[in-house]
PDB file of N, CA and C in Angstrom:
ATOM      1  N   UNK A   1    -114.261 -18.118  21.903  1.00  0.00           N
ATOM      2  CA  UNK A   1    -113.969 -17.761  23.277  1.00  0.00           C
ATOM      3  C   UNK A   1    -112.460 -17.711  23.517  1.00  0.00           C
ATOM      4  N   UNK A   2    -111.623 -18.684  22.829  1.00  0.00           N
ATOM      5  CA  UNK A   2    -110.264 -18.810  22.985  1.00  0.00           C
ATOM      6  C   UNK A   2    -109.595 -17.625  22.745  1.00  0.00           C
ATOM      7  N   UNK A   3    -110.110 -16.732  21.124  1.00  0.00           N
ATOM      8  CA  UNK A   3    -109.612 -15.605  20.675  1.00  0.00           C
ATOM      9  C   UNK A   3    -109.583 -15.113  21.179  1.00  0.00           C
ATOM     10  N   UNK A   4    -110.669 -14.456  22.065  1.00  0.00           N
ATOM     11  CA  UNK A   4    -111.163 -13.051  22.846  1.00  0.00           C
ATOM     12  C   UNK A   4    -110.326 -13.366  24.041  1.00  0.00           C
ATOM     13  N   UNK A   5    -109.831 -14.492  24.712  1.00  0.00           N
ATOM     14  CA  UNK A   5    -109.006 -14.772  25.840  1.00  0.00           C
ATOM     15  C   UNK A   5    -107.561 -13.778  25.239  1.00  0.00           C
ATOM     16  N   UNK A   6    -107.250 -14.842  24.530  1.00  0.00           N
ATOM     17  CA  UNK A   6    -106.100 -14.426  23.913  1.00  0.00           C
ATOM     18  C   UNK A   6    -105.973 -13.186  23.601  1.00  0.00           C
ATOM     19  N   UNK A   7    -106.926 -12.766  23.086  1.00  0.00           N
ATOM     20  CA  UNK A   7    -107.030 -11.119  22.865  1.00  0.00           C
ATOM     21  C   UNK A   7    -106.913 -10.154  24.099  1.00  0.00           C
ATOM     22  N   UNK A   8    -107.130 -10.596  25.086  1.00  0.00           N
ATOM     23  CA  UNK A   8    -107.786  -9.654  26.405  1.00  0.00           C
ATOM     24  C   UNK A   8    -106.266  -9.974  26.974  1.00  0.00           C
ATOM     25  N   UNK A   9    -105.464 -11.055  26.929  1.00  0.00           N
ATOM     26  CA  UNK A   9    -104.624 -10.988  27.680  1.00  0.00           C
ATOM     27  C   UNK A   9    -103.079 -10.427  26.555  1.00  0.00           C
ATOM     28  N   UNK A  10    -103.189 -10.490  25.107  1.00  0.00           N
ATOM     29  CA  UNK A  10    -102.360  -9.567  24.796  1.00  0.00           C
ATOM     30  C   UNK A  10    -102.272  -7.838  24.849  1.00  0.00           C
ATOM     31  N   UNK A  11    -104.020  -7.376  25.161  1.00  0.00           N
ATOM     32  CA  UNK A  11    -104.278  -6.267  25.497  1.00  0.00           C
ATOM     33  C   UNK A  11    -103.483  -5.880  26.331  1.00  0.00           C
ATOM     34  N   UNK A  12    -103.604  -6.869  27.447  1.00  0.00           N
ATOM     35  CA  UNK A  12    -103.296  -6.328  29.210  1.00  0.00           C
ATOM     36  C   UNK A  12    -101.616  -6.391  29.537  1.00  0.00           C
ATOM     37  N   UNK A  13    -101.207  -7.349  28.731  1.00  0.00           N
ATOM     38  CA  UNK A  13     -99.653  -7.167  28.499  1.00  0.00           C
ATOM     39  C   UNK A  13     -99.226  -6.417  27.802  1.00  0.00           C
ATOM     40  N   UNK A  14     -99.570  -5.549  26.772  1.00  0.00           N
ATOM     41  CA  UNK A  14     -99.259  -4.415  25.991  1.00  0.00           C
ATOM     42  C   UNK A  14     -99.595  -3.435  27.302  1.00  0.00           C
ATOM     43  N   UNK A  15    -100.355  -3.149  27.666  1.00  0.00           N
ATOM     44  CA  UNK A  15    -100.710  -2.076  28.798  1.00  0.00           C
ATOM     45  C   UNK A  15     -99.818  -2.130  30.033  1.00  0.00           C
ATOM     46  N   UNK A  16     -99.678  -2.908  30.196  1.00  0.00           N
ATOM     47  CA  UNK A  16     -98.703  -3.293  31.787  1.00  0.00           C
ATOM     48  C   UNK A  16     -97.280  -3.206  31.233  1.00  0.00           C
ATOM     49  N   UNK A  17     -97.035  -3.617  30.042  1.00  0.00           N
ATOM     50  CA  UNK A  17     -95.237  -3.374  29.629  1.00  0.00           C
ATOM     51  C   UNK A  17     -95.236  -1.487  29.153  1.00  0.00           C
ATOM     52  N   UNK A  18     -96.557  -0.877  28.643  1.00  0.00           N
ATOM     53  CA  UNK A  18     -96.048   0.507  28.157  1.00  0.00           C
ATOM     54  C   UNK A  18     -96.385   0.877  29.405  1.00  0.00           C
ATOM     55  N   UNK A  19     -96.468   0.893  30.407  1.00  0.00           N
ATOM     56  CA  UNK A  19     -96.728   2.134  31.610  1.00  0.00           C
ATOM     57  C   UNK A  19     -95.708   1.298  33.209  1.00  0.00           C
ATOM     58  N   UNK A  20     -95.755   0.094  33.038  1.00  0.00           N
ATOM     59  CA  UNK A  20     -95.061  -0.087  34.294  1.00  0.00           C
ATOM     60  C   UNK A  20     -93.219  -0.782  33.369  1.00  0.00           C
ATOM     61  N   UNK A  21     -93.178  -1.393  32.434  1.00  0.00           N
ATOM     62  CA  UNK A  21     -92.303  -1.895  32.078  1.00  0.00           C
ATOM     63  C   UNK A  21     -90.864  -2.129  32.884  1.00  0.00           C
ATOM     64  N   UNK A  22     -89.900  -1.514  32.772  1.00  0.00           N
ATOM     65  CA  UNK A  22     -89.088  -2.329  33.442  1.00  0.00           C
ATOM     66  C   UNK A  22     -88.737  -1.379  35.232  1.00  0.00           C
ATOM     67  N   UNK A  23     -89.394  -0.361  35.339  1.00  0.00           N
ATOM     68  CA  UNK A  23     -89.144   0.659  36.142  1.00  0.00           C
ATOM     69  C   UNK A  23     -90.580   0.530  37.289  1.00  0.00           C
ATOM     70  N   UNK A  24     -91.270  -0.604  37.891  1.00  0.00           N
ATOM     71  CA  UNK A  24     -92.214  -0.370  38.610  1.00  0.00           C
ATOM     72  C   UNK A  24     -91.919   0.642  39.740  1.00  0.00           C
ATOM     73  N   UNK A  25     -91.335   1.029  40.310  1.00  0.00           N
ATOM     74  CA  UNK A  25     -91.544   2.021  41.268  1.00  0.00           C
ATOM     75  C   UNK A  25     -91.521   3.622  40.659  1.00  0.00           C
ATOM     76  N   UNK A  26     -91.309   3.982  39.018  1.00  0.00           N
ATOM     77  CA  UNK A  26     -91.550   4.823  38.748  1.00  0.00           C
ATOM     78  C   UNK A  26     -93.207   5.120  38.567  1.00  0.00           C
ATOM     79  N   UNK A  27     -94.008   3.945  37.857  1.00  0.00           N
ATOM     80  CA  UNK A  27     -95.162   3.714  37.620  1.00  0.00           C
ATOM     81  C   UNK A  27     -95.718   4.148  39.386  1.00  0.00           C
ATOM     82  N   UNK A  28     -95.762   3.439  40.707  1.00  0.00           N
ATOM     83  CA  UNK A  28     -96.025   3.394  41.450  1.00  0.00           C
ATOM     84  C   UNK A  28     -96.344   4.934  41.689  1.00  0.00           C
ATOM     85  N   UNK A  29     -94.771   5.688  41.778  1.00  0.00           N
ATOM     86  CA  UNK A  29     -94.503   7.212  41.914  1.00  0.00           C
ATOM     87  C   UNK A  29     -95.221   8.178  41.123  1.00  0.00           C
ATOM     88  N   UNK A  30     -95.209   7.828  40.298  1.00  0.00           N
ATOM     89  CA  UNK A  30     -96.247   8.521  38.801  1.00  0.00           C
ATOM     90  C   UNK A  30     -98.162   8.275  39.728  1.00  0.00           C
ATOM     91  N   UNK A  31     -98.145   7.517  40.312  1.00  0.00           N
ATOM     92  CA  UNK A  31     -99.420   6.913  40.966  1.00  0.00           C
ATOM     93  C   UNK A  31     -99.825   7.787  42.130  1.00  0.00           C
ATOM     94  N   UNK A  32     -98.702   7.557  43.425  1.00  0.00           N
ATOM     95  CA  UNK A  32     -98.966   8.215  44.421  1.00  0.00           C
ATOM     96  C   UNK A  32     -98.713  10.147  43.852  1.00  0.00           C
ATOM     97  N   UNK A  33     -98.361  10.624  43.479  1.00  0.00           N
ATOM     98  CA  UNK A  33     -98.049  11.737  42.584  1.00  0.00           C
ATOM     99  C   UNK A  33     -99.165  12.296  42.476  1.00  0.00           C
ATOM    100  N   UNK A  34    -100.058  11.599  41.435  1.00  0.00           N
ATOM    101  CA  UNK A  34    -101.341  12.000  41.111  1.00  0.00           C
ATOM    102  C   UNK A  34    -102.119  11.930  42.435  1.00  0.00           C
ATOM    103  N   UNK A  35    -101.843  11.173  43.380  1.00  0.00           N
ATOM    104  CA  UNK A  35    -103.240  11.162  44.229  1.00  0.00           C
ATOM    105  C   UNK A  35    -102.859  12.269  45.526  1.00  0.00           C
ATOM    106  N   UNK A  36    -101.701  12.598  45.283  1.00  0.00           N
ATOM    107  CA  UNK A  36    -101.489  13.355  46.155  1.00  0.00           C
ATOM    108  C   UNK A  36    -102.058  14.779  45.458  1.00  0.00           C
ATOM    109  N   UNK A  37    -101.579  14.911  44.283  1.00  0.00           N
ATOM    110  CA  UNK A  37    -102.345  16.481  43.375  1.00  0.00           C
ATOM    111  C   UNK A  37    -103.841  16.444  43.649  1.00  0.00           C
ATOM    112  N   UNK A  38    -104.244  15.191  43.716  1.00  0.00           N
ATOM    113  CA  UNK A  38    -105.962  15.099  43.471  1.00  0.00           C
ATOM    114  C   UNK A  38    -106.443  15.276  44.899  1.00  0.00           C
ATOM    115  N   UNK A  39    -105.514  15.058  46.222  1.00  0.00           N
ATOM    116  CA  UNK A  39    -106.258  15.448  47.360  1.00  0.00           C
ATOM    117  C   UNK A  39    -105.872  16.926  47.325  1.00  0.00           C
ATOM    118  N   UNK A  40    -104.697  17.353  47.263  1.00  0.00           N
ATOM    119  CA  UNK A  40    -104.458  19.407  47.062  1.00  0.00           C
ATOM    120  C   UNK A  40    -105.076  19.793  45.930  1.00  0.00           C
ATOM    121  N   UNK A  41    -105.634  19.614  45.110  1.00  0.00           N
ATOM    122  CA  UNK A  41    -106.160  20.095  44.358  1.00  0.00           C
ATOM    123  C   UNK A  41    -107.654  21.376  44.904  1.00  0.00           C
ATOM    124  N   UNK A  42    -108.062  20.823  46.021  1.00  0.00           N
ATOM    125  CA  UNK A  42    -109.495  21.460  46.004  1.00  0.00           C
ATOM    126  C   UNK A  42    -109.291  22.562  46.767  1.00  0.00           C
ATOM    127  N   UNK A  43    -108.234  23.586  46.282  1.00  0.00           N
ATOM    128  CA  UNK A  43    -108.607  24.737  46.888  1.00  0.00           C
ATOM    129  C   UNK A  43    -107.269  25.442  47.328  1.00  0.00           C
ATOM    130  N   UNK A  44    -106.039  24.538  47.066  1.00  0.00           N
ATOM    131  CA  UNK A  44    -104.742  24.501  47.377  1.00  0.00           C
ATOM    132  C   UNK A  44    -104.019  24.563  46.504  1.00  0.00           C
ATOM    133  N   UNK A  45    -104.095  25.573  45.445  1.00  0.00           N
ATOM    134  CA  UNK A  45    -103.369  25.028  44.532  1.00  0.00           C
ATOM    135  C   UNK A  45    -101.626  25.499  44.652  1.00  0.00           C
ATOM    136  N   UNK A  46    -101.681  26.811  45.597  1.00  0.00           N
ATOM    137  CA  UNK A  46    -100.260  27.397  45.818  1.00  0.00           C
ATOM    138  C   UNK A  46     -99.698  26.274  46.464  1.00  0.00           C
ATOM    139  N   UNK A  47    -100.275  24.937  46.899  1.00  0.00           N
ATOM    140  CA  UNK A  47     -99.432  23.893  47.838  1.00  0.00           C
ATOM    141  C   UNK A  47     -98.597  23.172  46.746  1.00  0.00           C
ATOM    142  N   UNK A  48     -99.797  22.974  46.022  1.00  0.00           N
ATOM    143  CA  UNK A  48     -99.115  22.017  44.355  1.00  0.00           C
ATOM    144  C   UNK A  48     -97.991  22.836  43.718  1.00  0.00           C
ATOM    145  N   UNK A  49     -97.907  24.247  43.815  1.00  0.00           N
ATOM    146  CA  UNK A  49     -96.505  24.583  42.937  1.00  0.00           C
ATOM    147  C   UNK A  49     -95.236  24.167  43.811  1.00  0.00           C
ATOM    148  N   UNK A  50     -94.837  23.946  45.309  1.00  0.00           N
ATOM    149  CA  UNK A  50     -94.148  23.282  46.042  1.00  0.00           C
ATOM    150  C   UNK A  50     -93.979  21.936  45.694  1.00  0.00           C
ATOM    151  N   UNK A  51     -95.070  21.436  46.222  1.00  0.00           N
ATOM    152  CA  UNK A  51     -95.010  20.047  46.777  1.00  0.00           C
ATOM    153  C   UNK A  51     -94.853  19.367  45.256  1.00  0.00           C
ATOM    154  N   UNK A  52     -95.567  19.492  43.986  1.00  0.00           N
ATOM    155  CA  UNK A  52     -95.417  18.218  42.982  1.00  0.00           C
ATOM    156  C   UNK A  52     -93.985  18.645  42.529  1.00  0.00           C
ATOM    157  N   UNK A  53     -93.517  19.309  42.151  1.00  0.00           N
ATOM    158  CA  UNK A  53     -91.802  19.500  41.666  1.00  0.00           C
ATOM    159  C   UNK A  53     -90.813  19.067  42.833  1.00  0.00           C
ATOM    160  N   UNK A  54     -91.380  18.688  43.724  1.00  0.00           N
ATOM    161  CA  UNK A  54     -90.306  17.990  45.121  1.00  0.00           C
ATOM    162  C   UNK A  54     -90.981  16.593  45.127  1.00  0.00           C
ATOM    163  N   UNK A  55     -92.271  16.394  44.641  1.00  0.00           N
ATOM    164  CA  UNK A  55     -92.306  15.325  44.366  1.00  0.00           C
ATOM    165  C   UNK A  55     -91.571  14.088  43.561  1.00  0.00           C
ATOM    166  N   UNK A  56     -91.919  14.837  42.086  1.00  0.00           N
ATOM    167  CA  UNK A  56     -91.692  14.663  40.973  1.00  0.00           C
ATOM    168  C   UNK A  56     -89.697  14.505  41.057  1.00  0.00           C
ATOM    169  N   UNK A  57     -88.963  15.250  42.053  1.00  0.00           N
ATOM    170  CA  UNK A  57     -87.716  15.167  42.190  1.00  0.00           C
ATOM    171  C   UNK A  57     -87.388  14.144  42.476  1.00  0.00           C
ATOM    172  N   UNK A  58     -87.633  13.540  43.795  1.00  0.00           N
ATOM    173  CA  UNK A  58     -87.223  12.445  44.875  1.00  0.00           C
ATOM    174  C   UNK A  58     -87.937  11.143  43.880  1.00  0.00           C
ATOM    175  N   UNK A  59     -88.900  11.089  43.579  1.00  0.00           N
ATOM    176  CA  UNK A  59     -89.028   9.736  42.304  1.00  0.00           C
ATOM    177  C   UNK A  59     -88.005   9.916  41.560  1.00  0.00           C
ATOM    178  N   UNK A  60     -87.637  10.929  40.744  1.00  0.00           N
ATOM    179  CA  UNK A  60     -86.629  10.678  39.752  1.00  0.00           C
ATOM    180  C   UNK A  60     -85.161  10.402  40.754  1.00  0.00           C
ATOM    181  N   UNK A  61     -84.683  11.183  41.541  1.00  0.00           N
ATOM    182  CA  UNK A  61     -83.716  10.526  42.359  1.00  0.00           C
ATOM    183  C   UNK A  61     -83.763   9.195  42.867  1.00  0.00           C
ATOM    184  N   UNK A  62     -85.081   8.693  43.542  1.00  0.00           N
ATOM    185  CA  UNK A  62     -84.530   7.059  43.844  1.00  0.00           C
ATOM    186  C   UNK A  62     -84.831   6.400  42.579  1.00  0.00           C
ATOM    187  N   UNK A  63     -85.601   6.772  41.327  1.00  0.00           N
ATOM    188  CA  UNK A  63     -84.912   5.799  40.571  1.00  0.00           C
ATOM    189  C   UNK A  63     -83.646   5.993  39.756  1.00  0.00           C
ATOM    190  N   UNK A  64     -82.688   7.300  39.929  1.00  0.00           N
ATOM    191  CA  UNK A  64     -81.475   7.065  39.115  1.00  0.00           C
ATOM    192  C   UNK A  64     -80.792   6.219  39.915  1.00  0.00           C
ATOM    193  N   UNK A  65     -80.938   6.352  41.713  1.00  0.00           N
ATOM    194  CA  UNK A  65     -79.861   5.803  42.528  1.00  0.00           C
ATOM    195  C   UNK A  65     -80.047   4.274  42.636  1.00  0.00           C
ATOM    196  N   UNK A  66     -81.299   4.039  42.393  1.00  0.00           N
ATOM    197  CA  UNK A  66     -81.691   2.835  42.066  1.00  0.00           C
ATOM    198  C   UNK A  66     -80.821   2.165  40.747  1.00  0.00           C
ATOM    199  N   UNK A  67     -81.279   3.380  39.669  1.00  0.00           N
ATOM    200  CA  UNK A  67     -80.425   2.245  38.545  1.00  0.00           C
ATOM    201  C   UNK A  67     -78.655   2.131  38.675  1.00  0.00           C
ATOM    202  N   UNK A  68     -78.414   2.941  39.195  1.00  0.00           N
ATOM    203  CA  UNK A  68     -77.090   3.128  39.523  1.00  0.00           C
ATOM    204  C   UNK A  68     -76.418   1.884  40.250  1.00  0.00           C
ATOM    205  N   UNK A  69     -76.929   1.732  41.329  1.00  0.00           N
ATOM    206  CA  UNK A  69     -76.836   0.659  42.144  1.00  0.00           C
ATOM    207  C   UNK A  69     -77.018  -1.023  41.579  1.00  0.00           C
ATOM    208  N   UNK A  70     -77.773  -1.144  40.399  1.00  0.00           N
ATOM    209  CA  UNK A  70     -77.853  -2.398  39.877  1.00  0.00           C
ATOM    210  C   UNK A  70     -76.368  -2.103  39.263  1.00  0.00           C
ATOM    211  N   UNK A  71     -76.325  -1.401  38.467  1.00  0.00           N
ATOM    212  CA  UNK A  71     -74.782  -1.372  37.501  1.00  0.00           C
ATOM    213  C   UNK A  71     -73.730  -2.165  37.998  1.00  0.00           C
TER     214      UNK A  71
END
């Protein structure tokens, strides 16, 4: 029982350091991103060639200004 603990929780820390690692509000952005494609998706798709590349912008802008600002 100890192993499989141990096992389940080096799983979940391998998973949580490759996708959120040191940048959580990119992970977050990467999140709301998708759920915003998945509500335009049904029928809208001329909205998605706008809206996800202005998405996809303003995440990458607050996190450069973000890392900038720790420096």
């Amino acid at each position: 029982m100890r192993i499989i603990k141990k096992t389940l929780i080096a799983f979940g820390m391998f998973w949580w350091n490759f996708l959120v690692g040191d940048t959580p509000e990119l992970f977050l952005a990467v999140v709301a991103i998708l759920g915003v494609v998945s509500i335009f998706q049904s029928g809208h798709s001329h909205v998605l060639m706008i809206v996800l590349p202005g998405l996809v912008l303003v995440a990458l802008g607050a996190s450069v200004s973000r890392a900038i600002r720790k420096r």
